[in-house]
Protein backbone atom coordinates (compact mmCIF):
# COMPACT_ATOMS: atom_id res chain seq x y z
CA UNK A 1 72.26 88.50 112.40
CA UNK A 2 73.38 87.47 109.21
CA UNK A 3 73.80 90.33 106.16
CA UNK A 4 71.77 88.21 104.08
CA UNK A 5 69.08 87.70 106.47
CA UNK A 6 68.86 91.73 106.63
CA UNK A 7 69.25 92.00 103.35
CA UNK A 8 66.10 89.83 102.96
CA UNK A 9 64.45 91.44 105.82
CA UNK A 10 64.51 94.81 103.86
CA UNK A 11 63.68 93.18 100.71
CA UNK A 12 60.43 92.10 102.30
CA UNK A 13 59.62 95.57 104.16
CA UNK A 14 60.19 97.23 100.45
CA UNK A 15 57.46 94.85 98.81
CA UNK A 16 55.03 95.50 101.97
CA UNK A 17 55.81 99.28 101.43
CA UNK A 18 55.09 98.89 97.82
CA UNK A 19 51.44 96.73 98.13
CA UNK A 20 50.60 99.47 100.48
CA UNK A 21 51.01 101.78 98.45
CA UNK A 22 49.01 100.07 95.44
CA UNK A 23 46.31 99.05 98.00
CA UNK A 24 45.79 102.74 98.75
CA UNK A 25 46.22 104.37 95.24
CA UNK A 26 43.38 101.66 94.34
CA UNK A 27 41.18 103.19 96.62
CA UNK A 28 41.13 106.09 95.71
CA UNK A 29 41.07 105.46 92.14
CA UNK A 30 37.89 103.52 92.60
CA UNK A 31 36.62 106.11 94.96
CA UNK A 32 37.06 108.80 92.33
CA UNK A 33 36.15 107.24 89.14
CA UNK A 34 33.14 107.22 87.79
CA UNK A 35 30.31 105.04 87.87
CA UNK A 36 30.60 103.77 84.90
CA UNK A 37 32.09 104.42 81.02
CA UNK A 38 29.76 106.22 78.69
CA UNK A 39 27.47 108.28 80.78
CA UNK A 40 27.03 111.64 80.80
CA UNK A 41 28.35 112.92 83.90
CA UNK A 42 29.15 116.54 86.17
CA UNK A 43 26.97 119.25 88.02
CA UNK A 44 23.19 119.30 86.87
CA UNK A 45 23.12 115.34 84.65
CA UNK A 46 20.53 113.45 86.31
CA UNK A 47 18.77 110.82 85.18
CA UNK A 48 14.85 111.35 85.39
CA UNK A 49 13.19 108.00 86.79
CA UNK A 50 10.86 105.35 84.99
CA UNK A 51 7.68 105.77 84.49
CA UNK A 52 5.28 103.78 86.69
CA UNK A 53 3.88 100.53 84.60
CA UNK A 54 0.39 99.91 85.35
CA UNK A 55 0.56 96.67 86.46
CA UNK A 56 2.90 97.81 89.49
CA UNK A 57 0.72 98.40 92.62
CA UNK A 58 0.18 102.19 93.58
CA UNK A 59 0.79 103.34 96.78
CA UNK A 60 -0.50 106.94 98.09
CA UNK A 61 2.85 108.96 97.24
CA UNK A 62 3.24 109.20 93.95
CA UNK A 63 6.10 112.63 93.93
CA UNK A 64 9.22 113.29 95.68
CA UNK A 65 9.75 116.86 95.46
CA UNK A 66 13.01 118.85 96.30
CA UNK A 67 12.56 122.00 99.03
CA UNK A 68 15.90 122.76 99.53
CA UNK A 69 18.55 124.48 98.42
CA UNK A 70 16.39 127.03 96.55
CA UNK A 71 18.21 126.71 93.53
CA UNK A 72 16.80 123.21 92.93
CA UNK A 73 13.44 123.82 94.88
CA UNK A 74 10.28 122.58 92.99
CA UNK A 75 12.33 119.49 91.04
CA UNK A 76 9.89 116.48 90.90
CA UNK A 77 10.52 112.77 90.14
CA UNK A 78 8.06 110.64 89.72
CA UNK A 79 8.60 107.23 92.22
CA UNK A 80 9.22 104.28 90.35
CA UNK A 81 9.25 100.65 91.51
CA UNK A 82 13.06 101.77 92.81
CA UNK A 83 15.08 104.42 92.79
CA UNK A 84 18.48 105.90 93.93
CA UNK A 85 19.94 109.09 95.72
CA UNK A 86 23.52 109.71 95.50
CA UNK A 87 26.37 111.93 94.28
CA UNK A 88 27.32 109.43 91.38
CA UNK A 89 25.50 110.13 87.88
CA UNK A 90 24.51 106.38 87.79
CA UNK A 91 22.14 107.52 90.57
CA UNK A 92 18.13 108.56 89.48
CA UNK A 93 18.31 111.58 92.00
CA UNK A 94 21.91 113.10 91.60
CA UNK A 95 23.41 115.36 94.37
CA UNK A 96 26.23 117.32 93.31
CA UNK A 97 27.26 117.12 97.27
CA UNK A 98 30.49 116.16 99.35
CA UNK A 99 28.18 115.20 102.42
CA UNK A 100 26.63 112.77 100.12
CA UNK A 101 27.88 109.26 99.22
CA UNK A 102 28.36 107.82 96.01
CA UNK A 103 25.06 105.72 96.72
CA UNK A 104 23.69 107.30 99.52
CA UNK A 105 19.64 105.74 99.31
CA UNK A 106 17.16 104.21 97.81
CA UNK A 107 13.60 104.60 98.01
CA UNK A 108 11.51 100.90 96.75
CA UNK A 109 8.36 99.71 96.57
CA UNK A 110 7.59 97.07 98.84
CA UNK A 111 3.93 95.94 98.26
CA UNK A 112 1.94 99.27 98.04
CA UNK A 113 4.06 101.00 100.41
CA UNK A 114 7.40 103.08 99.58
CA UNK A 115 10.10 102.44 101.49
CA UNK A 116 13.78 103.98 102.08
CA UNK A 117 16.77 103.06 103.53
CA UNK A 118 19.93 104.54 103.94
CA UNK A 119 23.01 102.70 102.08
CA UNK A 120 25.60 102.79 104.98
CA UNK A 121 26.44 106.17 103.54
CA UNK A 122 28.83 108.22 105.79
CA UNK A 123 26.70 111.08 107.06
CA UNK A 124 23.48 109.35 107.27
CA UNK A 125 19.66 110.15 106.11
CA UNK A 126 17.31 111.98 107.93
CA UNK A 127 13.97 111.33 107.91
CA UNK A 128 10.91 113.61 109.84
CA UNK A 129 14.26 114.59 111.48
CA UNK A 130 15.36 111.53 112.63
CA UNK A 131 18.50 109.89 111.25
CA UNK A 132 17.60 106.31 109.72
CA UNK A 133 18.92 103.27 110.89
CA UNK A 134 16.23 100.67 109.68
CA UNK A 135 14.16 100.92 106.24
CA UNK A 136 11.65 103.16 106.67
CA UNK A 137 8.00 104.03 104.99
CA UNK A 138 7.40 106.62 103.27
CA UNK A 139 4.11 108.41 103.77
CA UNK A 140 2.85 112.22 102.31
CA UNK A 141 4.71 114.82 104.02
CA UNK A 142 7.76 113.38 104.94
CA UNK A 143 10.59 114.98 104.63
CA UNK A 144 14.05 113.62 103.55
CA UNK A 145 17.51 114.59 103.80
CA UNK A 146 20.47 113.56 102.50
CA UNK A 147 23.62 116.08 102.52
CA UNK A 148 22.21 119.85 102.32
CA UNK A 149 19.09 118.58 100.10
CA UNK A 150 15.99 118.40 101.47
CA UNK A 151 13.09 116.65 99.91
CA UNK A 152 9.52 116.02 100.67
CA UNK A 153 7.03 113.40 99.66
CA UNK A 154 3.86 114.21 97.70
């Protein structure tokens, strides 16, 4: 081989080297940043949810109540026509939690019926116990866990 054609060779594996490097310091960055500019963020900022409209249908649960870990036993929010659980303060329901995702779940109205599902987060949701792998409804009772919170519907 040539010099110049390993001197280009090397050229090339020092630009792949450096792209990987700038692929993976960009995702972390985006991992770690947060959700967006202007919000109050850090341990114990959550956003409380909307107010139900009267126009929207109502369904039988109206509450989703925390049970678990004691120190945040007996929270309430109120279910809106949508709302979100994860670690991010962007989130209604935020879980200052490493086993939960950025946006973990949502919980929706579909008709007159709640619903959650689980958004690909990486430990999963439990529901009654089972982990979720299709939207789910939501009935008075249930119980819901994401990370070391558990929550039950009211």
């Amino acid at each position: 081989m040539s010099p110049q054609l390993l001197d280009l060779l090397k050229l090339g594996m020092l630009v792949l080297l450096y792209l990987f490097f700038v692929r993976v310091m960009w995702a972390v960055w985006s991992e770690l940043r947060p959700a967006s500019i202007g919000r109050a963020s850090g341990p114990g900022v959550e956003r409380q949810p909307m107010r139900r409209s009267p126009r929207q249908p109502r369904s039988g649960v109206e509450l989703l109540r925390i049970v678990e870990p004691a120190d945040r036993a007996g929270t309430e929010f109120l279910l809106a026509a949508e709302l979100s659980i994860g670690r991010v303060p962007g989130c209604t329901i935020t879980i200052d939690d490493t086993y939960v995702s950025q946006h973990h779940a949502r919980v929706w109205l579909d008709g007159d019926q709640h619903r959650i599902e689980d958004l690909g987060s990486t430990n999963g949701t439990v529901h009654n116990g089972r982990l979720l792998t299709a939207p789910a409804v939501l009935h008075s009772g249930d119980r819901i866990q994401v990370g070391g919170t558990v929550m039950e519907v009211a």
